[in-house]
Each structure stands twice: as structure tokens, then as C-alpha cells.
Protein backbone atom coordinates (compact mmCIF):
# COMPACT_ATOMS: atom_id res chain seq x y z
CA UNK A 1 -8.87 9.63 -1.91
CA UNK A 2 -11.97 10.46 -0.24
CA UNK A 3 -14.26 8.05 1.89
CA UNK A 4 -17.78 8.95 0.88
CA UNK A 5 -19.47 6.29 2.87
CA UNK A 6 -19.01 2.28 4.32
CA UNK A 7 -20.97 -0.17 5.62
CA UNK A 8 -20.37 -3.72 6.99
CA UNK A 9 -18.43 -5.32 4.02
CA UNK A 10 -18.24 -2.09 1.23
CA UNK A 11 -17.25 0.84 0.91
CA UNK A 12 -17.59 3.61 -1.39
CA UNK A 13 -14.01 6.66 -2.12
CA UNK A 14 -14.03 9.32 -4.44
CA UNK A 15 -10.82 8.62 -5.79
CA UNK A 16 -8.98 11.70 -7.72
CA UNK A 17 -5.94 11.02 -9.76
CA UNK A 18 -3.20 14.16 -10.79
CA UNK A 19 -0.54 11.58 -12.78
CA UNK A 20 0.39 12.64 -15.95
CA UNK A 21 2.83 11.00 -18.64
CA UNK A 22 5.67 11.70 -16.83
CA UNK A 23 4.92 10.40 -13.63
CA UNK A 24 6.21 6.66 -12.55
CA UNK A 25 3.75 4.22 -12.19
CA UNK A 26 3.83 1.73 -9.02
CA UNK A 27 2.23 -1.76 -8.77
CA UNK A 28 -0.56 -2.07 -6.16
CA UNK A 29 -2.54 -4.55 -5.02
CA UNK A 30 -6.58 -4.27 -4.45
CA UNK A 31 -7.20 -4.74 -0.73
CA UNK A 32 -10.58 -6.36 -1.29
CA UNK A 33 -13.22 -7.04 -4.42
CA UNK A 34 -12.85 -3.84 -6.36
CA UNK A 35 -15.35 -2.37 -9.24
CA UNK A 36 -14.15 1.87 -9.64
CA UNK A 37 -17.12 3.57 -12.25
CA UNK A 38 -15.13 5.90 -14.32
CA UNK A 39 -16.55 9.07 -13.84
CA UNK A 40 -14.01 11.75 -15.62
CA UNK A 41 -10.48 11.53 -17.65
CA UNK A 42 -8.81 8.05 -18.88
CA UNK A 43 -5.99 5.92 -18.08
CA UNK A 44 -4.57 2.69 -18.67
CA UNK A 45 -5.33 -0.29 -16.62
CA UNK A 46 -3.07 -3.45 -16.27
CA UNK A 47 -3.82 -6.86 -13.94
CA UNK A 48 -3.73 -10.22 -14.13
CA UNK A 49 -7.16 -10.17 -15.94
CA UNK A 50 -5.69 -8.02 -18.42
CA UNK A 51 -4.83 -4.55 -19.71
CA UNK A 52 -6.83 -1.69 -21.34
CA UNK A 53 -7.59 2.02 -21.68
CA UNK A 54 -10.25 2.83 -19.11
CA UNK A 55 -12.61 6.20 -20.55
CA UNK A 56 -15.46 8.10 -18.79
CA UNK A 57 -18.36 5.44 -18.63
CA UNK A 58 -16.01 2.14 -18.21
CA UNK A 59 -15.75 0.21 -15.22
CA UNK A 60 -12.10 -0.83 -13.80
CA UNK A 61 -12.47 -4.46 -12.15
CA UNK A 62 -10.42 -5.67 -9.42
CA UNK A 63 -10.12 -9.48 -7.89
CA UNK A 64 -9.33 -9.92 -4.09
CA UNK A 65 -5.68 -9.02 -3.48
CA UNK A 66 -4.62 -9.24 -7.32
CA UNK A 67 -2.05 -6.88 -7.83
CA UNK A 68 -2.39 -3.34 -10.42
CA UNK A 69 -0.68 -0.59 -12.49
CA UNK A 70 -2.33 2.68 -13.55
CA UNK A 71 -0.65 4.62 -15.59
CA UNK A 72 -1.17 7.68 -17.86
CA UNK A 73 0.75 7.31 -20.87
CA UNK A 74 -1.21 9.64 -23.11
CA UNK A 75 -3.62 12.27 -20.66
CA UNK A 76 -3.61 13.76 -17.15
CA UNK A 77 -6.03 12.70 -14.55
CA UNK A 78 -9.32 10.72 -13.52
CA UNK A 79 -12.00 10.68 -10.93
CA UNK A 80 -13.49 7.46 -10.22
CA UNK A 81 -16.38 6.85 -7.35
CA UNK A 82 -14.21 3.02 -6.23
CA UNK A 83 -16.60 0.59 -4.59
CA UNK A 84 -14.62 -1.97 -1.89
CA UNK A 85 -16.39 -5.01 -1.06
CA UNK A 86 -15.09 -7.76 1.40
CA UNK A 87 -15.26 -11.20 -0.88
CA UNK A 88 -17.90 -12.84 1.69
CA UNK A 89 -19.93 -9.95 1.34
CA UNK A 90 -19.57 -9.99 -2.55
CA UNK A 91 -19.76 -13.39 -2.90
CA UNK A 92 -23.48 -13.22 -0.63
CA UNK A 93 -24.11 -10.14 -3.16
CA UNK A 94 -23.81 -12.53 -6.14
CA UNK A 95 -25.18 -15.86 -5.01
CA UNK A 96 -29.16 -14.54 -5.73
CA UNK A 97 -27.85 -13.61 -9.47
CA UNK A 98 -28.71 -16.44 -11.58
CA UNK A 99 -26.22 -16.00 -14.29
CA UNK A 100 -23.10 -15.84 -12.50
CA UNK A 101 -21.36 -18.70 -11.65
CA UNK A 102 -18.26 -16.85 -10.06
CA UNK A 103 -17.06 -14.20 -7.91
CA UNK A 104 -13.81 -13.96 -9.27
CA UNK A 105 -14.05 -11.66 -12.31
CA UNK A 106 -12.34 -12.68 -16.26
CA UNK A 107 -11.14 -9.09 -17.43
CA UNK A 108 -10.05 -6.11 -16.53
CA UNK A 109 -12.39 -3.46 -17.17
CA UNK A 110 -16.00 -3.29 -18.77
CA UNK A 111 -16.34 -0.44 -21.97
CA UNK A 112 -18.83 1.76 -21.65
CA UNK A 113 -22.50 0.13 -21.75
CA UNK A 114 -25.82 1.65 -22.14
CA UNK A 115 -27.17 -0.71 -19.85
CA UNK A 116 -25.02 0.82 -17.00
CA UNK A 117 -26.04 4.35 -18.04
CA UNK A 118 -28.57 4.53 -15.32
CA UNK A 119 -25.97 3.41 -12.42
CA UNK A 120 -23.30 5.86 -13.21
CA UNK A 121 -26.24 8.73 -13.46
CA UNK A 122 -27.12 7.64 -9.41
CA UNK A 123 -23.09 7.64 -9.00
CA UNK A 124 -23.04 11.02 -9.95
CA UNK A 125 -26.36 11.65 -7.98
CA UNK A 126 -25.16 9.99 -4.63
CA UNK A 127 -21.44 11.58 -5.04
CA UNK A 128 -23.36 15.53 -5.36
CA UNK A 129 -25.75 14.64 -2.74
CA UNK A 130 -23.70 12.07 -0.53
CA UNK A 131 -26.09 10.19 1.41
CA UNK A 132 -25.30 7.37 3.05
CA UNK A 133 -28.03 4.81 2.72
CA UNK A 134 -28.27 5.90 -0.94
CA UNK A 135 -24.45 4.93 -1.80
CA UNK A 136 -25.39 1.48 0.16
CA UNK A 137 -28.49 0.90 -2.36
CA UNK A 138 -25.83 1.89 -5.07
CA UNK A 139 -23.31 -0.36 -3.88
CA UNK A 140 -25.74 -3.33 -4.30
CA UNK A 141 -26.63 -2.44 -7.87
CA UNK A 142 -23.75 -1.50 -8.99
CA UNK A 143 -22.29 -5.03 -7.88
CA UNK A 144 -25.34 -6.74 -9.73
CA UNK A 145 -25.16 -5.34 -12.89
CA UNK A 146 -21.59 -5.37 -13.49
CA UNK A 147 -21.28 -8.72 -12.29
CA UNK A 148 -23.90 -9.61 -15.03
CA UNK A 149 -22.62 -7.36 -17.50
CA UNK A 150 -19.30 -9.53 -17.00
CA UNK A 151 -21.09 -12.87 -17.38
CA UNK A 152 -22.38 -11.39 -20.89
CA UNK A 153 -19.35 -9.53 -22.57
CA UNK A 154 -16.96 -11.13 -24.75
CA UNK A 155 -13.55 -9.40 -24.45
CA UNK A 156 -12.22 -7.59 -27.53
CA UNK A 157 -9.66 -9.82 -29.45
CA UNK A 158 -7.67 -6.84 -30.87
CA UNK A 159 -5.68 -4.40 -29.09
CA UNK A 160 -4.62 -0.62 -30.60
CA UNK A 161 -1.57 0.65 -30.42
CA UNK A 162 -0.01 3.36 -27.59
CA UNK A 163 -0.03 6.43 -30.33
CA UNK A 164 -4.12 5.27 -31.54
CA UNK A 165 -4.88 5.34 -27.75
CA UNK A 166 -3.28 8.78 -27.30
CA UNK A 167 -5.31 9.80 -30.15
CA UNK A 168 -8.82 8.45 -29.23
CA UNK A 169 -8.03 10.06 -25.54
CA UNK A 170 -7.79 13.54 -27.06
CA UNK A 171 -11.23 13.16 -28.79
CA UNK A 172 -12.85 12.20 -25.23
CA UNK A 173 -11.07 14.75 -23.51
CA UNK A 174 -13.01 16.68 -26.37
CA UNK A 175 -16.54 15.26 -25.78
CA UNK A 176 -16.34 15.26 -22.29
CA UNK A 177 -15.72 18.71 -21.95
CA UNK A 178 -19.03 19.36 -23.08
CA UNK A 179 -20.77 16.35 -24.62
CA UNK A 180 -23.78 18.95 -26.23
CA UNK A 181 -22.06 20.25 -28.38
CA UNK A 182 -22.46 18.81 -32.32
CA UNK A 183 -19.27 17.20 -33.99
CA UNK A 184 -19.51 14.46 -36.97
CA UNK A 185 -16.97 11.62 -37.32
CA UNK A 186 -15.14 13.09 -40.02
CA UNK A 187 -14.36 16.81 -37.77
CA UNK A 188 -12.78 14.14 -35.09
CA UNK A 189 -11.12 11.53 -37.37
CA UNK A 190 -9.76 15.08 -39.10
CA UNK A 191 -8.88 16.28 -35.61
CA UNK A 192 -6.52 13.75 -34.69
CA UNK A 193 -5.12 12.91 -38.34
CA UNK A 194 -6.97 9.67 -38.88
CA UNK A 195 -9.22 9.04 -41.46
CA UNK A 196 -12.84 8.34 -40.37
CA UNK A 197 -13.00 4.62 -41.40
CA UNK A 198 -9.83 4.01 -39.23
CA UNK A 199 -10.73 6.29 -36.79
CA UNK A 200 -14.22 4.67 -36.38
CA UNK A 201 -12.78 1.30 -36.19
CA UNK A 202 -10.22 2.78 -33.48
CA UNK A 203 -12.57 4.47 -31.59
CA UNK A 204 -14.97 1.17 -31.50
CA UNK A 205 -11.22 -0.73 -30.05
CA UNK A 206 -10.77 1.94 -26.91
CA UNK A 207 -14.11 3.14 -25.61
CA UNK A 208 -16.09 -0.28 -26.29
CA UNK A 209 -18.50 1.56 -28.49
CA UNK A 210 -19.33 4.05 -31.29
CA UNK A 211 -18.40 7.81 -31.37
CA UNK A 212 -22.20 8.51 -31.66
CA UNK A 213 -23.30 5.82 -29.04
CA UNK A 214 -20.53 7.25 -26.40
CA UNK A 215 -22.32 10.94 -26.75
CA UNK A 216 -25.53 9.61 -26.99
CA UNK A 217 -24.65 8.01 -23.48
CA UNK A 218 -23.21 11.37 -21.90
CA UNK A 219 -25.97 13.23 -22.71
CA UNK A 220 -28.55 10.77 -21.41
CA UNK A 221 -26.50 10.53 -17.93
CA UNK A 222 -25.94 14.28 -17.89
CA UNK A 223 -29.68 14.80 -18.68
CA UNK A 224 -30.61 12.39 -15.67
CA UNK A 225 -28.82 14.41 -13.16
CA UNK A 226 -30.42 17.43 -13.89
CA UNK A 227 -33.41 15.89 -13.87
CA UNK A 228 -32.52 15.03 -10.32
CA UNK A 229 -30.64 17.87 -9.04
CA UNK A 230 -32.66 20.92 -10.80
CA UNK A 231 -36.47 22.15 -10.94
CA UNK A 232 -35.61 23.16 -14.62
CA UNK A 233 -38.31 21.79 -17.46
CA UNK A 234 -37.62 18.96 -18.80
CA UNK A 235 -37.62 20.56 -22.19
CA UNK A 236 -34.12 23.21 -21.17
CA UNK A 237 -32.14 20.14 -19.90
CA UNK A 238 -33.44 18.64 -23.15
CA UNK A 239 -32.30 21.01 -25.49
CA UNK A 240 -29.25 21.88 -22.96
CA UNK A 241 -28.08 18.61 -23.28
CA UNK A 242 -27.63 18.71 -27.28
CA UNK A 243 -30.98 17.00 -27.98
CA UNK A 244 -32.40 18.26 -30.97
CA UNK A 245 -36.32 17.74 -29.85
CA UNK A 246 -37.78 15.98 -26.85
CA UNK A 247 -39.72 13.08 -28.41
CA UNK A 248 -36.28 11.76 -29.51
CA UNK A 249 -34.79 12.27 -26.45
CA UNK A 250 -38.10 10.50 -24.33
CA UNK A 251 -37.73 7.77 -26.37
CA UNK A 252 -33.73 7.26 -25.66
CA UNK A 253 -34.15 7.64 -22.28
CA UNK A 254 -37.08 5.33 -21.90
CA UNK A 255 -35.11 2.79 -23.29
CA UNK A 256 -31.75 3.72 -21.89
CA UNK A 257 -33.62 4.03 -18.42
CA UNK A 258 -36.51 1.88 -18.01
CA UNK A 259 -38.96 4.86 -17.34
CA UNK A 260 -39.96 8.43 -18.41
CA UNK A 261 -37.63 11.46 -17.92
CA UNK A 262 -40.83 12.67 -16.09
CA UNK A 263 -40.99 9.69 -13.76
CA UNK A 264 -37.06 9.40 -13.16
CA UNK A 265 -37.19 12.88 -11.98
CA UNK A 266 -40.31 11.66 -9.78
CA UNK A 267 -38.70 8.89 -8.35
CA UNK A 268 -36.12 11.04 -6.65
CA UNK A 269 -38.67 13.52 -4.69
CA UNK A 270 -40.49 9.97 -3.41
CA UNK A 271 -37.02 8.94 -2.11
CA UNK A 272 -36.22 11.76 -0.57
CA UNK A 273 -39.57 11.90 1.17
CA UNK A 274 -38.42 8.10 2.04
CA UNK A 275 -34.91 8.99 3.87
């Protein structure tokens, strides 16, 4: 584990995990208010709040000194970017959000969302360029939105079994290697010996959404850091990034976003003419 950067009442590790199947897992306990953005790899995820399979995308949620297992029943390793906040400073964090009436969060993890797409791009920005004030800034959101994206999301009823998890890993393991490159439902329901309606239903259980939404939100996050981090046109890291034209892929990340590809890549230059 790697301190990246801390402030009065947060901090910010790049946390790197070797388990495998075969390793022993050991209960914990999360020193202060803990949300960890799931950057690469999976692994299972059991508190008080509850249990799941945490994938690239999903956010692991910890309560003030609640104790934790991680284990790795079906992959090797993770990297998550784990965000520490001291409950006061939380708690003053959350008191200007309107729709959240507690600190203290209901579940264990959030899926995957769309709507978070944006954050984990500036995670992956912040952890390449590691600036300081920048991780602070990302701290704050970070805390908002997941806080509200908690207040909104009704927990999954059903749970899938060990072996369907094992199987659902392998296909992300698959997609994150390189998220550009084209496979249907039926090549990775075939891939894993399911067929596609289970395996659709499956996937849905572990990664919170669809096969085609969970590229779809890869590629928009890996386009948005090389919008930041390269001079390239917009049109390479377009097709690069397994987009088949760019009006499709403006539109997706206008709405995935909140601005032009053009404008996100704008942003950045302004803010580093601002630090």
C-alpha cells in the first residue's frame, strides 16, 4: 500500500493486492470511513453491510471501525485507489448533500455505474499524474457521489453462486485486458460454458450491469484518460478505444460525462494552468 496523498481528515493509498485462491484470508477492521474505487482485478467483499464480488468499476464501502474479509476465491489480484476519511470530516462532507440522511452507509459495495464513470476516469488521472490538491478535489467528489449513489440504489435481492462468480470473473479478466476489442454475448456465454440467457442474467447478478453497458463504460473511461494524458486526435483514441465512428462515441460521452470529449480534454490544460 502506497500513500498517494492526505490532508486534514482523508487520505488517498494505492492499494495493490497479490492474494490468490490459495491464500488465507484475515478479518480487518476499517480504521476510519472507507470508499476504495476498483480500478483493476476482482475479489470478494464481506462486512456487516454485506457480501459481494467487487469488479473493475465498483466501489467497496467501509463504515467507521466495522470489521472486513477480502478474499479471492476465483482470480488473483486488484488495485484499488482507497479513500480514508475521519467520520467528522465525512459527516461535514455529507451534511450540504440534500438526499442523504446518514453517514453510516447500508451495503457493501456499489456495481459499476455510469454515473461514476467520470470519477474513476480523474482516479486514474490523479493516480498517473499524482498531484496533491487534485486527489483532495477528488476526495470530495468521490465522497458526494457515492454517498448519493448509495441513497439511490436498491441492493440486488439474489445472490450467484461461488462457481457463476468464478465464471463471470474470467470474462472481466477478458474485457479488461483490452476492453476495444469486439466480442458478442454468445462468444462469452460460449467461453465460460453458459448459455447466453443465463449468462446474461449472471453477468447482470456480479458486475451490477450488462455485458455491453460494462464495455461501453471501459471504453468511455479509457477514452477520457487519453484525452487527458495524450495530444493524440480525438478521432485515434476514438477508434483506439473500439468505437466504431465518433458521432456515436460524442454522443456517449456527452451523456456519460456532462461535456464534449473536446471540452473534457480542455478542462484539463485550464487546470493545469490553475495549479
Amino acid at each position: 500500500m502506497e500513500t498517494l496523498a492526505s490532508g486534514q481528515g482523508w487520505s488517498v493509498s494505492d492499494v495493490v493486492c497479490t492474494s490468490g485462491p490459495r491464500d488465507r484470508v484475515f478479518e480487518e477492521q476499517h480504521p476510519s470511513v472507507c470508499i476504495a474505487a476498483v480500478m483493476q482485478g476482482s475479489f470478494q467483499y464481506r462486512t456487516t453491510q454485506g457480501a459481494g464480488t467487487l469488479v473493475p468499476g465498483a466501489v467497496l464501502l467501509g463504515n467507521h471501525r466495522n470489521c472486513f474479509e477480502c478474499g479471492h476465491d476465483h482470480s488473483t489480484g486488484d488495485r484499488c485507489l482507497s479513500f480514508m476519511f475521519d467520520p467528522d470530516y465525512f459527516e461535514a462532507v455529507l451534511s450540504s448533500i440534500g438526499t442523504v440522511r446518514t453517514t453510516d452507509f447500508r451495503m457493501a459495495h456499489l456495481p459499476p455505474l455510469m454515473s461514476l464513470t467520470r470519477v474513476f476516469a480523474d482516479a486514474a488521472l490523479c493516480r498517473a499524474e499524482g498531484s496533491p490538491l487534485r486527489f483532495e478535489q477528488l476526495a470530495l467528489d468521490l465522497a458526494g457521489q457515492v454517498a448519493t449513489s448509495v441513497a439511490e440504489c436498491v441492493p440486488s435481492a439474489s445472490q450467484p453462486t461461488r462457481r457463476d462468480e468464478q465464471r463471470i470473473a474470467a470474462v472481466l479478466r477478458r474485457i479488461e485486458t483490452d476492453a476495444s476489442v469486439p466480442i458478442s454475448v454468445g462468444d462469452m456465454a460460449r467461453d465460460v460454458a453458459m448459455s447466453p440467457y443465463h449468462f446474461l442474467r449472471t453477468f447482470r447478478r456480479v458486475a451490477g450491469m450488462t455485458p455491453h453497458q460494462f464495455i461501453l463504460r471501459a471504453r468511455l473511461q479509457d477514452a477520457a484518460v487519453q484525452l487527458r494524458l495524450s495530444s493524440r486526435p480525438v478521432l485515434d483514441i476514438v477508434l483506439g478505444s473500439g468505437f466504431g465512428d465518433l458521432s456515436t462515441f460524442n454522443r456517449r460521452f456527452r451523456t456519460t460525462m456532462g461535456m464534449t470529449p473536446t471540452a473534457y480534454r480542455r478542462q484539463d490544460r485550464i487546470g493545469r494552468t490553475g495549479l
